[in-house]
Protein backbone atom coordinates (compact mmCIF):
# COMPACT_ATOMS: atom_id res chain seq x y z
CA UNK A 1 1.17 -26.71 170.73
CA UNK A 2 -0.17 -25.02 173.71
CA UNK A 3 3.59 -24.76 175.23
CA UNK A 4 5.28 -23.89 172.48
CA UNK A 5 6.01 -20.22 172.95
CA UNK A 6 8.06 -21.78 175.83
CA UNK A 7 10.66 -22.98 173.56
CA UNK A 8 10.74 -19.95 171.47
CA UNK A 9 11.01 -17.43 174.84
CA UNK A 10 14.29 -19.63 175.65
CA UNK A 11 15.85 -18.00 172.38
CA UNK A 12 14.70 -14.48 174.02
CA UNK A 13 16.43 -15.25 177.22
CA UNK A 14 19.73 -16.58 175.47
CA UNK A 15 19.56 -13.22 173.71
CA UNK A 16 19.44 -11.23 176.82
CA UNK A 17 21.48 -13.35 178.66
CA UNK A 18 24.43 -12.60 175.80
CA UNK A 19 23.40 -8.86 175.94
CA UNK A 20 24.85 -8.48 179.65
CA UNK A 21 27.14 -11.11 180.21
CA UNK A 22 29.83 -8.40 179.63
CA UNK A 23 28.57 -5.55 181.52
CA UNK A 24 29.85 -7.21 185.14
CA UNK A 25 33.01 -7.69 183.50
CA UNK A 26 33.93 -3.96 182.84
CA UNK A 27 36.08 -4.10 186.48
CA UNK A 28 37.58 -6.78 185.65
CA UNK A 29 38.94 -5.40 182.32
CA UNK A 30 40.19 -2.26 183.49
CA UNK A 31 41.70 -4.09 186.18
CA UNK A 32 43.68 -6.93 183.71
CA UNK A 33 43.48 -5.30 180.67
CA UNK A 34 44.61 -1.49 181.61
CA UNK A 35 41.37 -0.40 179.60
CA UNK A 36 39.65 2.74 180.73
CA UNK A 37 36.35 3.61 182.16
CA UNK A 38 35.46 5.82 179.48
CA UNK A 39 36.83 2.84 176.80
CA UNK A 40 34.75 0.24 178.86
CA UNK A 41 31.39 2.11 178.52
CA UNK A 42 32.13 2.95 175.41
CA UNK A 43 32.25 -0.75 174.78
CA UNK A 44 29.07 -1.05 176.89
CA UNK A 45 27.37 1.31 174.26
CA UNK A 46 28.99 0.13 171.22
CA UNK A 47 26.65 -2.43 171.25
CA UNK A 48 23.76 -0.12 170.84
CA UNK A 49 25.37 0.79 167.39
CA UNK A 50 25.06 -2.72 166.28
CA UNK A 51 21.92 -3.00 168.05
CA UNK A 52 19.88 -0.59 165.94
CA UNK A 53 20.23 -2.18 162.21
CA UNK A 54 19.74 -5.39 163.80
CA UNK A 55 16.40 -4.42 165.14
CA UNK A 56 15.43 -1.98 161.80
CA UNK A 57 16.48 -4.86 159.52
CA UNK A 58 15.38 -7.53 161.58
CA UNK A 59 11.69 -6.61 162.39
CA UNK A 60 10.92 -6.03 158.28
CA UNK A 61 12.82 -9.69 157.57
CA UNK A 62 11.33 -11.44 160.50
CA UNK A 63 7.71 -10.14 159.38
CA UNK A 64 8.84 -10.88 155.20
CA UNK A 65 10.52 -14.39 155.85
CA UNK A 66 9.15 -15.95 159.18
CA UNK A 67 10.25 -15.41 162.79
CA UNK A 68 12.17 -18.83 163.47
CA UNK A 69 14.66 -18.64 160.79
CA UNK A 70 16.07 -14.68 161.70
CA UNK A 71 15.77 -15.72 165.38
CA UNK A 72 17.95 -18.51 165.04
CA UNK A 73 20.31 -16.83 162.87
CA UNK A 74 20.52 -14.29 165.22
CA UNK A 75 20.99 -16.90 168.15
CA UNK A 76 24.06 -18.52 165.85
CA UNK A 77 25.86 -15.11 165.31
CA UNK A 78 25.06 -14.16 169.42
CA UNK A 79 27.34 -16.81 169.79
CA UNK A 80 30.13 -16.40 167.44
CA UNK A 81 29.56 -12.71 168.82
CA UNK A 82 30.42 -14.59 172.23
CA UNK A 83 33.82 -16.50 171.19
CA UNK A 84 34.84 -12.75 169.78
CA UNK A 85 34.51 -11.56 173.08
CA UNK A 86 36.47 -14.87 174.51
CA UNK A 87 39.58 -14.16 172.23
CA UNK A 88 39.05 -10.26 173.49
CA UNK A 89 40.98 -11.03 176.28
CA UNK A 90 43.90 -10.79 174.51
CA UNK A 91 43.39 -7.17 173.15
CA UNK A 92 40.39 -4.53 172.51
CA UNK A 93 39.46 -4.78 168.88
CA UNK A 94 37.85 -8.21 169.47
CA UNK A 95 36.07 -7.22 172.34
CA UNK A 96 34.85 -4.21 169.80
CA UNK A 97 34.05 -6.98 167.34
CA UNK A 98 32.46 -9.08 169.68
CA UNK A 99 30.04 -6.27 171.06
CA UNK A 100 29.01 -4.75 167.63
CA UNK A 101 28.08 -8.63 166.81
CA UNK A 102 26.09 -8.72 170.19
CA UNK A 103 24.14 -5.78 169.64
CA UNK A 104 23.41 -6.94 165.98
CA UNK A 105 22.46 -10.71 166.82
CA UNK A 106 20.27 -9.68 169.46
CA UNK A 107 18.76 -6.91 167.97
CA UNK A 108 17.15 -8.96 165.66
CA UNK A 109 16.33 -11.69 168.17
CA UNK A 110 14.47 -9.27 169.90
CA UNK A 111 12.79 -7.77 166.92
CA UNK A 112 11.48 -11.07 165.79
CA UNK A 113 11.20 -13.07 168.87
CA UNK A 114 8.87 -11.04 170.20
CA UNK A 115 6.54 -11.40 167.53
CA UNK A 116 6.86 -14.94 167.42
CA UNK A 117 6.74 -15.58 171.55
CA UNK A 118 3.50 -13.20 171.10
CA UNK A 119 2.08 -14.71 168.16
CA UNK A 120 2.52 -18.29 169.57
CA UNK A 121 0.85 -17.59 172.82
CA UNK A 122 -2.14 -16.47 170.93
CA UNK A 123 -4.80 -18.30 169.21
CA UNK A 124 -4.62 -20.44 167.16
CA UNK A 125 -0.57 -21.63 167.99
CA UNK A 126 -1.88 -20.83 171.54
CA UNK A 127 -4.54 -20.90 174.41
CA UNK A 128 -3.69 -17.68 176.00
CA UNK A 129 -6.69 -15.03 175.60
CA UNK A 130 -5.49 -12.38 177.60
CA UNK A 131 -4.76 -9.28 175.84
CA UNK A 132 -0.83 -8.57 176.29
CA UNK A 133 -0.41 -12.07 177.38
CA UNK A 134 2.16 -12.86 174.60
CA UNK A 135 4.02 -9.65 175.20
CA UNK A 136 4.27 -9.89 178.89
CA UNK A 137 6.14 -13.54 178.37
CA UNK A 138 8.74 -12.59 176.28
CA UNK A 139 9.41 -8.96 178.38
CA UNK A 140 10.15 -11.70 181.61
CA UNK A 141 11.72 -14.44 179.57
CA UNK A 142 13.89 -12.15 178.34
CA UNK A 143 14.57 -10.31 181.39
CA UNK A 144 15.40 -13.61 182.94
CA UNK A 145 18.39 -14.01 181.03
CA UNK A 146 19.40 -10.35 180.84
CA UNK A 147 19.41 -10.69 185.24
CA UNK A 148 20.78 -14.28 185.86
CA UNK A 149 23.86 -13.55 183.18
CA UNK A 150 25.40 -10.68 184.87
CA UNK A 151 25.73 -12.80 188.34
CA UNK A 152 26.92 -15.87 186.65
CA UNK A 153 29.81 -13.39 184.95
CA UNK A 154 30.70 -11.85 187.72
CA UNK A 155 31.27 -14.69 190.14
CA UNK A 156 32.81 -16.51 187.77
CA UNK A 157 35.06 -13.72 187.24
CA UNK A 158 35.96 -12.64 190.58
CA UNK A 159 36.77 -16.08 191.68
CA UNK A 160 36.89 -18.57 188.51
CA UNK A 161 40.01 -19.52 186.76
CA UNK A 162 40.31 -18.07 183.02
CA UNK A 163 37.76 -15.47 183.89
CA UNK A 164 37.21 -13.65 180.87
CA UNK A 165 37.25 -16.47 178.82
CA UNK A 166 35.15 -18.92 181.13
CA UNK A 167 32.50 -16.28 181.91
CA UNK A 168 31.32 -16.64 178.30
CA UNK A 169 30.76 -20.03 178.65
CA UNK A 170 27.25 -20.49 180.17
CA UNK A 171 25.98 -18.56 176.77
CA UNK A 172 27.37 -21.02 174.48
CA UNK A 173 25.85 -23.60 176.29
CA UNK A 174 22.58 -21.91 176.84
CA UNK A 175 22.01 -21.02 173.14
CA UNK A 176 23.02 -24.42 171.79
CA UNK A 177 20.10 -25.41 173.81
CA UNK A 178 17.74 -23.03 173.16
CA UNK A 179 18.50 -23.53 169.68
CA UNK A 180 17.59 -27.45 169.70
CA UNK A 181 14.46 -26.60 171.45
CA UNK A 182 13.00 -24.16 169.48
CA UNK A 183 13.43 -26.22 165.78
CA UNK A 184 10.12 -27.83 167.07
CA UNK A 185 7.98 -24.54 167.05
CA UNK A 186 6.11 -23.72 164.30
CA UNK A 187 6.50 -21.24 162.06
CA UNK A 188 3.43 -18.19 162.58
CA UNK A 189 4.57 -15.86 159.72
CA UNK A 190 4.72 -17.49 156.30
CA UNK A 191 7.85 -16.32 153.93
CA UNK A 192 6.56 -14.16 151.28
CA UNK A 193 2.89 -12.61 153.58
CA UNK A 194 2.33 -9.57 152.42
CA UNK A 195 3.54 -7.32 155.40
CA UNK A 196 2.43 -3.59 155.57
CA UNK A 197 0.99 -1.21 157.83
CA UNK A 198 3.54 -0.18 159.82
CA UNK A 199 3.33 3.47 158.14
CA UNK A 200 0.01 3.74 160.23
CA UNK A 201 1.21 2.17 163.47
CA UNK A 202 3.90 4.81 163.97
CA UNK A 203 0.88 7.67 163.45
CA UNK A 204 -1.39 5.77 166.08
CA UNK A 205 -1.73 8.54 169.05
CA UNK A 206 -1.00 5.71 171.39
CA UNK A 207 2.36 5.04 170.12
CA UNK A 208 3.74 8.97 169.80
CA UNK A 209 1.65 10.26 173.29
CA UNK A 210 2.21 7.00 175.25
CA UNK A 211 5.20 4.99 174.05
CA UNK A 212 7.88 7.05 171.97
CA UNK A 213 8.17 9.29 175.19
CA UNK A 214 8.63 6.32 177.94
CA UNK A 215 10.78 4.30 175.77
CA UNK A 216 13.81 5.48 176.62
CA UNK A 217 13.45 4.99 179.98
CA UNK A 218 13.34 0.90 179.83
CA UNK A 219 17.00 1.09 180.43
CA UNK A 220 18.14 3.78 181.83
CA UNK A 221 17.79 2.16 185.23
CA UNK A 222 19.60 -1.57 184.52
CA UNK A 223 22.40 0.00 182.54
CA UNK A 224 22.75 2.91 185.22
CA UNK A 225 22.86 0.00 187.79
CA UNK A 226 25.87 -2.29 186.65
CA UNK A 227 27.78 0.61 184.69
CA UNK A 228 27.93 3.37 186.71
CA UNK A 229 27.32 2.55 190.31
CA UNK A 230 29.41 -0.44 190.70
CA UNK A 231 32.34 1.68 189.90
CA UNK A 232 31.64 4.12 192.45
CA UNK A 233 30.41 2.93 195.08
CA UNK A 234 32.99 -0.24 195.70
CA UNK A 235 35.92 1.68 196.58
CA UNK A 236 36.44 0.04 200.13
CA UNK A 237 34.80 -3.35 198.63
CA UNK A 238 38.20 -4.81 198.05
CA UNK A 239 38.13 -8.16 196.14
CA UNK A 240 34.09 -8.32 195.63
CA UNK A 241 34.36 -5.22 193.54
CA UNK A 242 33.44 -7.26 189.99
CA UNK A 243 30.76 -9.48 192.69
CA UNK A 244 29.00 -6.43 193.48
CA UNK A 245 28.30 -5.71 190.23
CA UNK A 246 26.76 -8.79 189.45
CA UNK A 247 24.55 -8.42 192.16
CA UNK A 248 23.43 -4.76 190.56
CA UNK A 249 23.01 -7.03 187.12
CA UNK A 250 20.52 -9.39 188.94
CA UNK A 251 18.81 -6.90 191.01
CA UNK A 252 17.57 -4.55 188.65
CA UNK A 253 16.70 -6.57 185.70
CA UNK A 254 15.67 -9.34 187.64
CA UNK A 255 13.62 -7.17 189.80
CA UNK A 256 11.80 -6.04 187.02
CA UNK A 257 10.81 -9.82 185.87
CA UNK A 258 9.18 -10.24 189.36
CA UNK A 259 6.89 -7.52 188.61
CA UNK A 260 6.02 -7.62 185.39
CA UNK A 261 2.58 -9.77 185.93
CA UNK A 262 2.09 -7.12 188.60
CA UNK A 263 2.41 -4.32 186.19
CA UNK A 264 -0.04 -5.87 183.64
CA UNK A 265 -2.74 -6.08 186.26
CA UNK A 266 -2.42 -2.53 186.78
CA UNK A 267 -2.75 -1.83 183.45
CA UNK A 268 -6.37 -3.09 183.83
CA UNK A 269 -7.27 -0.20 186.32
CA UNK A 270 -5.99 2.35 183.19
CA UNK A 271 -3.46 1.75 180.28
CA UNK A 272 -1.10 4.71 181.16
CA UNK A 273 -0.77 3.60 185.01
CA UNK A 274 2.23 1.33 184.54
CA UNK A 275 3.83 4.14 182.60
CA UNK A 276 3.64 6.81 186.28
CA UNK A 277 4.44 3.63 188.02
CA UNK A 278 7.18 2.87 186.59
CA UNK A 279 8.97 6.33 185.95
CA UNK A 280 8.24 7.28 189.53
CA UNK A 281 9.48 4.29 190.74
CA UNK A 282 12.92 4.75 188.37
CA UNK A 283 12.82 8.36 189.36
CA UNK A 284 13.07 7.31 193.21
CA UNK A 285 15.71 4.52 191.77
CA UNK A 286 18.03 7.23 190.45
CA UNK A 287 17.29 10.12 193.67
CA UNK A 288 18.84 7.17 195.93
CA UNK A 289 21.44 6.16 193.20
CA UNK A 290 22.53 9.82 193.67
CA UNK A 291 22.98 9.87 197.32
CA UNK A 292 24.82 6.69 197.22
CA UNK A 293 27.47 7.80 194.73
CA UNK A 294 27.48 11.06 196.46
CA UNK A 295 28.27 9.54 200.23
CA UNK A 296 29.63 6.15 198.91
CA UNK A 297 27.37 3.60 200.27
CA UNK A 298 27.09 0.30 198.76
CA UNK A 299 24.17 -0.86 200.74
CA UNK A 300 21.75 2.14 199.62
CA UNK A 301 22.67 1.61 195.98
CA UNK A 302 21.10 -1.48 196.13
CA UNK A 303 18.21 -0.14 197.23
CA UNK A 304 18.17 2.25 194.56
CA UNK A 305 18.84 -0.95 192.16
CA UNK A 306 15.82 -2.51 193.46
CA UNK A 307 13.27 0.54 192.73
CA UNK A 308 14.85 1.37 189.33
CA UNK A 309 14.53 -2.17 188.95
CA UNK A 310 10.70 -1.66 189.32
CA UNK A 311 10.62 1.04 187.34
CA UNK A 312 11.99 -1.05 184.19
CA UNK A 313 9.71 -3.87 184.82
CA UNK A 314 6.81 -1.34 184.22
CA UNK A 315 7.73 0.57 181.41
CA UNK A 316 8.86 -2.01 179.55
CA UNK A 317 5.71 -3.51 180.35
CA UNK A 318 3.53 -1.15 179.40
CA UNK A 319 5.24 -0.33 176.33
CA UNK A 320 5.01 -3.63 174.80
CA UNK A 321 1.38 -4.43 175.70
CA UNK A 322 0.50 -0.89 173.87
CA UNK A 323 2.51 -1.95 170.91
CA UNK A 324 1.13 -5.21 170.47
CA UNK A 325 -2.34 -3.34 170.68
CA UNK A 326 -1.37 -1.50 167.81
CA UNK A 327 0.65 -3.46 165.36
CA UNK A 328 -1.39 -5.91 163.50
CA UNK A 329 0.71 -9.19 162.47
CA UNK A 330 2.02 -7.76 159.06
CA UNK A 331 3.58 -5.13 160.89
CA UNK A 332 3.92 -6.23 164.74
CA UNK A 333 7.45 -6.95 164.25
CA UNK A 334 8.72 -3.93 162.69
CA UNK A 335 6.36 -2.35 165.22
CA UNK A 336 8.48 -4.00 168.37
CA UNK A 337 11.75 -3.31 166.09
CA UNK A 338 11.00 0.59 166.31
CA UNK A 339 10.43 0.38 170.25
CA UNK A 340 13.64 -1.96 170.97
CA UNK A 341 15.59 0.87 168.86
CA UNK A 342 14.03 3.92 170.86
CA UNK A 343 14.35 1.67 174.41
CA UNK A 344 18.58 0.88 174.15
CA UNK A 345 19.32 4.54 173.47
CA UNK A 346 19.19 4.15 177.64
CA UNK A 347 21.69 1.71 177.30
CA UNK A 348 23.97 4.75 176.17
CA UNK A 349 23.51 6.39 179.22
CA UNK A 350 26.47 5.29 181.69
CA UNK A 351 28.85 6.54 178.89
CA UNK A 352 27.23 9.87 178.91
CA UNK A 353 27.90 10.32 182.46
CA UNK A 354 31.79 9.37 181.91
CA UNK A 355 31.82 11.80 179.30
CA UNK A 356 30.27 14.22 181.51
CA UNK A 357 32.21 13.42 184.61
CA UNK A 358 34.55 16.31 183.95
CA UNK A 359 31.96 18.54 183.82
CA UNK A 360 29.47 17.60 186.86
CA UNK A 361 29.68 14.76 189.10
CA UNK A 362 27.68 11.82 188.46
CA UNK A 363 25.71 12.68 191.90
CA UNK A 364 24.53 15.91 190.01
CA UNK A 365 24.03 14.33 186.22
CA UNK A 366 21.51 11.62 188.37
CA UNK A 367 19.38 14.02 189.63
CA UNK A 368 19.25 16.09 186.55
CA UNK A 369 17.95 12.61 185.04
CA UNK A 370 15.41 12.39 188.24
CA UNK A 371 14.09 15.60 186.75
CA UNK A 372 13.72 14.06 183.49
CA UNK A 373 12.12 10.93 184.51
CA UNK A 374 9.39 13.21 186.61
CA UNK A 375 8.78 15.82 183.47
CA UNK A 376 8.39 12.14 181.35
CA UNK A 377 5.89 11.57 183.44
CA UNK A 378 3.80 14.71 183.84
CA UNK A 379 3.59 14.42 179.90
CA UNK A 380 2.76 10.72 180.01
CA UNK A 381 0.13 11.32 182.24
CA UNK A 382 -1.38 14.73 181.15
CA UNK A 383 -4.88 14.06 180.14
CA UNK A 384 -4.85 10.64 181.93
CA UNK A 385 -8.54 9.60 182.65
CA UNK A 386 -10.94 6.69 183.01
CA UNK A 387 -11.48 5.99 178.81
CA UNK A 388 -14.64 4.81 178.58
CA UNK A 389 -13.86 3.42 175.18
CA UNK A 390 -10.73 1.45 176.22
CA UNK A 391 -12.81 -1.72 176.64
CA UNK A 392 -14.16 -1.34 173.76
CA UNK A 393 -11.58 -0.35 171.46
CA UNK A 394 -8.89 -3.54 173.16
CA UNK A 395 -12.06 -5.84 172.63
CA UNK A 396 -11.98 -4.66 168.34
CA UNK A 397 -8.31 -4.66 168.24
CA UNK A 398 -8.02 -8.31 169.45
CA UNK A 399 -10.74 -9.50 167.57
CA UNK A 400 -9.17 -7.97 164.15
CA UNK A 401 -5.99 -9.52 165.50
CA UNK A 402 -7.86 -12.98 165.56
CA UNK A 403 -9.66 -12.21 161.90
CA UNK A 404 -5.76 -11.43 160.74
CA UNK A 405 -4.19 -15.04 161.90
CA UNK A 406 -7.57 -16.85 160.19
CA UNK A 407 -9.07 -17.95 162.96
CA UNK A 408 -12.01 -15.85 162.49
């Protein structure tokens, strides 16, 4: 039993790796399809609007019913989401279809998966005893996928026959797996548990001081990375346009999986101290993103890919730890549901900027967001100082959390 959260992260990095497997791809449609920039991030944030009631409806179900059967559902319709994107090569509306069905599949996959990667890391499905353990393996599991898919789509699309129909294929593949290995984990949340106290969650000081402000950070920086920059900074990149961006897909992302154990043991020296990290790091990410669209240069943009990178490793690190600190099981799901919902309004963000372009340049519209990030984070951190209760008060939450799932 001890690995079997292994099996049920897989799902969570199918998931992301079906979130981005398109967002490489947006050169490549313009280029073959005669689609727009402002149509192509409006695809890219499309899937937010089926992302939302996945996450709202799937938290409550995944919490009601069990994890494993929504996050297999949601795995099943990720893919048919994925052939709808496969038959979008022949017009738009599919490739509408195919993103609202994304956003929806993996909206609940993350609501529920999260719980259930968290719940069977812990006692007694698990051995792990570290506090934010469980939360810190599904943030990099899923990261892993959300990284490794946007390379895999872009090379196969700037060199591969078929490409926007063979780019889609690794996810098939990778969920038809990940589906056969997780119908040996157990279930952790019996259909029919009474589920309830989510009402209180929400009013918890640490979720409306600490994580409904940095939320919406998570990602700005990835989405910022591989659907703005790409298409402004490979002008004179001439055939590895649609490679470059799949380098910004793995960078950022990816970059943020690699320090994700580093953020948690930060966390121990203060809970809000990923939070600065992280927002300083993204707001350095998007001052460099700035002079690189400004001046054109490729090279410094991936720079800037690396720190916002950084930056979403930590937030998104913090913010789950504190949420799984403050949801108990009956509500932990619906608890990660609400975050996932407040964390991809950043994935809206590139198709602000288009909107915006005829008003100020994206150059400008980045540092205005550097501004942001930096007030975030005077806010975040206002007040900051050594709690001498923290110990205390993590040491009664997990133990309540351990009374909850009967083994106490």
């Amino acid at each position: 039993m001890q690995k079997k959260w292994l099996s049920a992260a897989f799902l969570l990095t199918a998931a992301g790796w079906g979130a981005n497997q398109f967002s490489p791809l947006l050169g490549a449609y313009q280029r073959d399809l005669g689609l727009s920039a402002q149509t192509t991030t409006g695809l890219l944030a499309l899937y937010v609007a089926g992302l939302l009631p996945g996450l709202l409806f799937g938290g409550p179900l995944g919490d009601r019913r069990g994890r494993r059967p929504v996050v297999l559902g949601a795995v099943l319709v990720n893919a048919v989401a994925t052939v709808a994107l496969m038959i979008g090569v022949g017009g738009a509306f599919w490739l509408a279809v195919g993103r609202l069905l994304t956003g929806l599949s993996t909206g609940a996959a993350l609501a529920a998966g999260s719980a259930w990667v968290r719940e069977l890391s812990h006692p007694p499905f698990g051995t792990a005893v570290e506090d934010g353990a469980g939360a810190r393996r599904a943030g990099v599991m899923l990261s892993m996928g959300f990284s490794i898919s946007g390379l895999v789509s872009a090379l196969i699309a700037q060199w591969g026959p078929h490409p926007l129909v063979i780019a889609y294929v690794p996810h098939l593949l990778l969920s038809a797996a990940g589906s056969g290995l997780a119908l040996s984990c157990p279930e952790t949340r019996s259909a029919g548990a009474e589920s309830g106290g989510l009402g209180s969650a929400l009013r918890d000081r640490r979720f409306r001081r600490l994580v409904l402000p940095v939320a919406p950070w998570v990602f700005v920086g990835p989405t910022i990375s591989f659907g703005t920059l790409p298409g402004l900074v490979t002008s004179e990149l001439h055939g590895f346009d649609i490679a470059y961006a799949g380098i910004t897909a793995l960078i950022t992302p990816g970059f943020g999986a690699v320090v994700q154990p580093i953020a948690r043991r930060v966390a121990q020296r203060g809970e809000r101290i990923p939070a600065v990290v992280g927002l300083l790091g993204l707001a350095a990410g998007l001052g460099l993103a700035a002079v690189s669209v400004t001046w054109v240069l490729p090279w410094l943009a991936l720079l800037a890919c690396l720190l916002m990178g950084g930056g979403y490793g930590f937030c998104v690190t913090f913010c789950l730890t504190v949420v799984g600190r403050i949801a108990g099981p009956a509500a932990l799901a619906r608890l990660t549901a609400v975050f996932w919902c407040i964390a991809y309004l950043g994935f809206c963000t590139p198709f602000v900027i288009s909107l915006l372009a005829p008003v100020a340049s994206a150059g400008v519209l980045l540092l205005v967001l550097v501004a942001l990030a930096l007030v975030t984070c005077a806010v975040v951190s206002a007040g900051d100082q050594p709690d001498r209760d923290g110990e205390e008060r993590r040491r009664a939450d997990h133990v309540q959390r351990l009374r909850d799932a009967g083994v106490l």
